[in-house]
C-alpha atoms as a PDB file:
ATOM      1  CA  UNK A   1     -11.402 -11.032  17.848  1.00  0.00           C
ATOM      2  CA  UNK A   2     -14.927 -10.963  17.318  1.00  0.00           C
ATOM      3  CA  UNK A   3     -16.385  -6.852  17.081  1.00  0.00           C
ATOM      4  CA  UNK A   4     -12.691  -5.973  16.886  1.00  0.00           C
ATOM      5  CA  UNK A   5     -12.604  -2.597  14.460  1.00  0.00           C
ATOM      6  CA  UNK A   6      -9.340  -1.723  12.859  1.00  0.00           C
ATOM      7  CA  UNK A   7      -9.134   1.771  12.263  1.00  0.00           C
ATOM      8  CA  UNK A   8      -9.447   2.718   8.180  1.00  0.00           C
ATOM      9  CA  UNK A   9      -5.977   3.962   7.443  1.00  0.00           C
ATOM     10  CA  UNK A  10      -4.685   0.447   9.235  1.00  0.00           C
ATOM     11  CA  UNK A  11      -7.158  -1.163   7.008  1.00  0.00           C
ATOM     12  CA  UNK A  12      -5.568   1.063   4.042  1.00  0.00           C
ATOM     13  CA  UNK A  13      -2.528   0.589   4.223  1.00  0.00           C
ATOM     14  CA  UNK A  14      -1.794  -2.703   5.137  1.00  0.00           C
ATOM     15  CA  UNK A  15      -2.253  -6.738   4.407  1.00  0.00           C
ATOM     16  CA  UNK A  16      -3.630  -8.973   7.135  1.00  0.00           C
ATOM     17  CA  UNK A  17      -0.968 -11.647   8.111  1.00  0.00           C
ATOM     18  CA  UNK A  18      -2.306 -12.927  11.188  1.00  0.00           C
ATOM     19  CA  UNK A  19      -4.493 -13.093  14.470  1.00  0.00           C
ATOM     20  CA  UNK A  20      -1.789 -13.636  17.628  1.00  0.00           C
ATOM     21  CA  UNK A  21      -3.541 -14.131  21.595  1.00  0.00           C
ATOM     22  CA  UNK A  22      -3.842 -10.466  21.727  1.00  0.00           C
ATOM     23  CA  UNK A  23      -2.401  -8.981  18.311  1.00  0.00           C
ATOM     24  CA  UNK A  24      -3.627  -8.695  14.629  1.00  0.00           C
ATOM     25  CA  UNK A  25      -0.361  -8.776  12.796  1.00  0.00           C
ATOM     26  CA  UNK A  26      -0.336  -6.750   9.455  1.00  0.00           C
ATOM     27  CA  UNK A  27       2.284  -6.234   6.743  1.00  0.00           C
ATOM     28  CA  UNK A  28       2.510  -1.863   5.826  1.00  0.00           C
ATOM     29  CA  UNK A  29       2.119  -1.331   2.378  1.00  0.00           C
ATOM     30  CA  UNK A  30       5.567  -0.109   1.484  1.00  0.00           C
ATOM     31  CA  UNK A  31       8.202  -2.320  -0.114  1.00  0.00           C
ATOM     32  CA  UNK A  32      10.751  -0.164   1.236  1.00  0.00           C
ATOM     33  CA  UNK A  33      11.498  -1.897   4.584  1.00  0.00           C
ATOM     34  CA  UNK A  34      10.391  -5.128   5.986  1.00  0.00           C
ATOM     35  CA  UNK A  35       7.529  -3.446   8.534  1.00  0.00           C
ATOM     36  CA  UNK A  36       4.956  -5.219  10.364  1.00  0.00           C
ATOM     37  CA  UNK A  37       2.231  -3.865  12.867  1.00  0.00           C
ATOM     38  CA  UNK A  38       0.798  -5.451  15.675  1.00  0.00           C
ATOM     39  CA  UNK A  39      -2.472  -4.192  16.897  1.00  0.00           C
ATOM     40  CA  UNK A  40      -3.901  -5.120  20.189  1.00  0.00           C
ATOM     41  CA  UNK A  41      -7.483  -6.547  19.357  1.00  0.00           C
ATOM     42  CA  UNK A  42      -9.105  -4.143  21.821  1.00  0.00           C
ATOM     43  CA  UNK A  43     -11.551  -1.650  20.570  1.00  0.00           C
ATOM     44  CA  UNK A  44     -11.068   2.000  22.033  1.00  0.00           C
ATOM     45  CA  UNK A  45      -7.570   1.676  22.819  1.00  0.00           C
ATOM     46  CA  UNK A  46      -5.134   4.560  22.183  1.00  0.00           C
ATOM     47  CA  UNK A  47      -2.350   4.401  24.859  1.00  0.00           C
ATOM     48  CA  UNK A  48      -0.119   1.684  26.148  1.00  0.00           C
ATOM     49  CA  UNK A  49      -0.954   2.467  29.627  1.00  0.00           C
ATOM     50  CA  UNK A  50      -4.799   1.619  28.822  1.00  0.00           C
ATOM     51  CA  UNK A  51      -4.177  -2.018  28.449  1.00  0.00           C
ATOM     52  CA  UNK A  52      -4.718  -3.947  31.502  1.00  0.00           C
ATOM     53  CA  UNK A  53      -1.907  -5.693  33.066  1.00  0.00           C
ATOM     54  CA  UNK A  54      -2.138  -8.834  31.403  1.00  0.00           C
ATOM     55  CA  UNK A  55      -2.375  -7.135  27.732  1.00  0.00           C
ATOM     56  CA  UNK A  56       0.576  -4.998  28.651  1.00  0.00           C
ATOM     57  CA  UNK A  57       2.621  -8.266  29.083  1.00  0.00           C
ATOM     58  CA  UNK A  58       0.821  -9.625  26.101  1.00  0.00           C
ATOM     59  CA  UNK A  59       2.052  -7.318  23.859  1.00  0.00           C
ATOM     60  CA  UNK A  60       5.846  -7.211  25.032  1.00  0.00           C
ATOM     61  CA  UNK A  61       5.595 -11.193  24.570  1.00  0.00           C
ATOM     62  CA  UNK A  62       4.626 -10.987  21.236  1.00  0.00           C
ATOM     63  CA  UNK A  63       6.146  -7.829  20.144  1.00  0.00           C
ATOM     64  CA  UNK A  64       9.254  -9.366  21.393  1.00  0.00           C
ATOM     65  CA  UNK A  65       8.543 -12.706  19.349  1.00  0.00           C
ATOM     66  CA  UNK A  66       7.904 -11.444  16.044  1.00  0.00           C
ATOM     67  CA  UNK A  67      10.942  -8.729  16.272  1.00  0.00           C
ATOM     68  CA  UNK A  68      13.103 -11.715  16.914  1.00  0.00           C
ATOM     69  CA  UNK A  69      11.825 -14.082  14.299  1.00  0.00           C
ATOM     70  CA  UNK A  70      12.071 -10.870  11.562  1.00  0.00           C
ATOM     71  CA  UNK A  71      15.766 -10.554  12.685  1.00  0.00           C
ATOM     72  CA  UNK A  72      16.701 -13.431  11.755  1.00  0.00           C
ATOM     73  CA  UNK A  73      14.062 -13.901   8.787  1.00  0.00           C
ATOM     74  CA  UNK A  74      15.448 -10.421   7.050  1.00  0.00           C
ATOM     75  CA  UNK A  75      19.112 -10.731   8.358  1.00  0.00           C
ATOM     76  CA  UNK A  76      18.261  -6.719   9.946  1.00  0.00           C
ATOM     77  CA  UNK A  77      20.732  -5.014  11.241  1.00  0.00           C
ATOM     78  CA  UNK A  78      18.768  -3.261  14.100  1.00  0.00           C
ATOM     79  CA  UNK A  79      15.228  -4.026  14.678  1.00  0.00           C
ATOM     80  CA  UNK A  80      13.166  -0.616  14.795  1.00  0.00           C
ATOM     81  CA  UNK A  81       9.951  -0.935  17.397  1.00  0.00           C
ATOM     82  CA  UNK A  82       8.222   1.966  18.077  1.00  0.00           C
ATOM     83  CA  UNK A  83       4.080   3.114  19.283  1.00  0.00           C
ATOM     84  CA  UNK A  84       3.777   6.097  17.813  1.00  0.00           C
ATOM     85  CA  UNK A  85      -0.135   6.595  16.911  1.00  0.00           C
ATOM     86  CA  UNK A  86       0.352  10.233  15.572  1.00  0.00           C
ATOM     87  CA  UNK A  87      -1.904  10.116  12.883  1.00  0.00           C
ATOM     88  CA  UNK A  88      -3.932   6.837  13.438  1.00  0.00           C
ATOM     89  CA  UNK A  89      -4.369   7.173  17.588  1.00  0.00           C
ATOM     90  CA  UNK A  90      -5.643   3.563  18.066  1.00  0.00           C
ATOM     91  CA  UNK A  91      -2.648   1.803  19.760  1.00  0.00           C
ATOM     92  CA  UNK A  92      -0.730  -0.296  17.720  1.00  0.00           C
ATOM     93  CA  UNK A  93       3.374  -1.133  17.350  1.00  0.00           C
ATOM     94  CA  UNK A  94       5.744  -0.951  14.159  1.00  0.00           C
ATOM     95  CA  UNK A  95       8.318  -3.666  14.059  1.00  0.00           C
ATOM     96  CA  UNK A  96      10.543  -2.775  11.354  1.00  0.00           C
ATOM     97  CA  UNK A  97      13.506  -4.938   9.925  1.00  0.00           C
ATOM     98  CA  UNK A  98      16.222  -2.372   9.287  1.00  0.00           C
ATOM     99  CA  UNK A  99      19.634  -2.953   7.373  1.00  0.00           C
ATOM    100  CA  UNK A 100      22.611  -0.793   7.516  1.00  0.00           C
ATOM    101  CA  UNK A 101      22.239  -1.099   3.527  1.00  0.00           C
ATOM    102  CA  UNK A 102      18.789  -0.208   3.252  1.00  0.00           C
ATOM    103  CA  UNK A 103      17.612   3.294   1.249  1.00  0.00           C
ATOM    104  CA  UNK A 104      16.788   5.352   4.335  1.00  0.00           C
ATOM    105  CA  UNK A 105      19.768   3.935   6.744  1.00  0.00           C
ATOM    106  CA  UNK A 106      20.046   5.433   9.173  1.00  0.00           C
ATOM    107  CA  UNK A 107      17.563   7.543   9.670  1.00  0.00           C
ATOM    108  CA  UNK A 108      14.133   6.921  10.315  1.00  0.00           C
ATOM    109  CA  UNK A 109      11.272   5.272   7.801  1.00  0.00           C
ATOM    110  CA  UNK A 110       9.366   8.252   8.507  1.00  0.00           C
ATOM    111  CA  UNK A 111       8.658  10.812   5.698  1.00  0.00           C
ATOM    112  CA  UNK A 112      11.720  10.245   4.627  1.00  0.00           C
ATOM    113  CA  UNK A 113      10.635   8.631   1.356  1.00  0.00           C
ATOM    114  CA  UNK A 114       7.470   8.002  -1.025  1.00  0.00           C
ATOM    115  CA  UNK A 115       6.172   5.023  -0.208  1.00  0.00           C
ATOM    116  CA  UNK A 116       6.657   2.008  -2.681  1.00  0.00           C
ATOM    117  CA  UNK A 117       3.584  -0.159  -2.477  1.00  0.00           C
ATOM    118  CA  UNK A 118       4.427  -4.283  -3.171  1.00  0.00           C
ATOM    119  CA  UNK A 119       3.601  -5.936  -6.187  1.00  0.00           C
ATOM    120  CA  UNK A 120       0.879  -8.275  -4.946  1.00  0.00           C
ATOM    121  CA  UNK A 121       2.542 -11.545  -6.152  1.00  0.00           C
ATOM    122  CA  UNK A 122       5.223 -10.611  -3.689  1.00  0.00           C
ATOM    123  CA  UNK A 123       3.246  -9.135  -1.064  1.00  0.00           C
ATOM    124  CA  UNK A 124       1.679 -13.164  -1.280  1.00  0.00           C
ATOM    125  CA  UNK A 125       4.593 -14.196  -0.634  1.00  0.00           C
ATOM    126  CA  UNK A 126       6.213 -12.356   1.951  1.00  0.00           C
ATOM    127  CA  UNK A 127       2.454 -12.724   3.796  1.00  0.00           C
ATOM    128  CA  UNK A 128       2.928 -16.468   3.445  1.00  0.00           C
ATOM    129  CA  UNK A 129       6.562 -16.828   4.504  1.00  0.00           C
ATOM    130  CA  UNK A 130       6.183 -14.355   7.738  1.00  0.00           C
ATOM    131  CA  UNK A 131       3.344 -16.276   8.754  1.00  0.00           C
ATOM    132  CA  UNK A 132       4.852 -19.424   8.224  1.00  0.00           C
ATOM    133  CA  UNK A 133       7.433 -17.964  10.536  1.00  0.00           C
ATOM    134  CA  UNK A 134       5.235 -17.062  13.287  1.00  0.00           C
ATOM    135  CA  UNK A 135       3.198 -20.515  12.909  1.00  0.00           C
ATOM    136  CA  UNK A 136       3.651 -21.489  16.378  1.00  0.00           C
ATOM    137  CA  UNK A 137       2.210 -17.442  17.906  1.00  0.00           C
ATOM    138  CA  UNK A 138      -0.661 -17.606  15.377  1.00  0.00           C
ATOM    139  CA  UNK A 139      -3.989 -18.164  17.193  1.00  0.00           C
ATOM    140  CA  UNK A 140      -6.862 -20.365  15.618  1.00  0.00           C
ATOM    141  CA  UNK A 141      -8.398 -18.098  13.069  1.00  0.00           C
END
């Protein structure tokens, strides 16, 4: 991880959770929806395709991992993973806990409301139980 640069609006808009093999793993700012964002710790990276081989399969394994664990963590209905990178182009993935009860159901996160920033006692803890929850992906930090 060491020289790794997250870009500013990931910096922004997120907390740090933790450092995977390949992926920093960050909670969005937005109380909303359970959302996490895994970004590959590789500087000048924009597009999937740019990865090498063994990243690729990197981040599928641990994209994979922590949509599973926040499945079962949140009870989701539907897990929402998607690499969009319209506004911040360095690569990253949203894995987003969705609930057929939730205030945007079902359409998309997206613009579709104001975002609702966590109280930071309870950002604390959600940090602390996701982690706890991905103990056994978490790389020595």
């Amino acid at each position: 991880m060491i020289n790794f640069e997250l870009h500013p609006r990931l910096i922004q808009d997120t907390f740090h959770i933790a450092n995977l093999t390949l992926c920093r793993v960050v909670l969005m700012n937005d109380s909303n929806y359970p959302w996490l964002i895994l970004i590959p710790c590789r500087n000048g990276i924009n597009e999937l395709y740019e990865l090498s081989n063994e990243d690729r399969l990197q981040l599928v394994k641990e994209t994979d991992e922590v949509a599973k664990r926040m499945l079962i963590y949140f009870q989701a209905s539907k897990m929402n993973v998607a690499a969009l990178g319209n506004i911040v182009p360095q690569l990253h993935v949203h894995v987003i806990a969705r609930k057929d009860n939730d205030i945007s159901w079902p359409n998309p996160v997206w613009n579709n409301l104001e975002t609702k920033p966590y109280i930071e006692k309870d950002a604390n803890i959600l940090i602390m139980d996701i982690k706890h929850s991905i103990l056994d992906l978490v790389a020595d930090e």
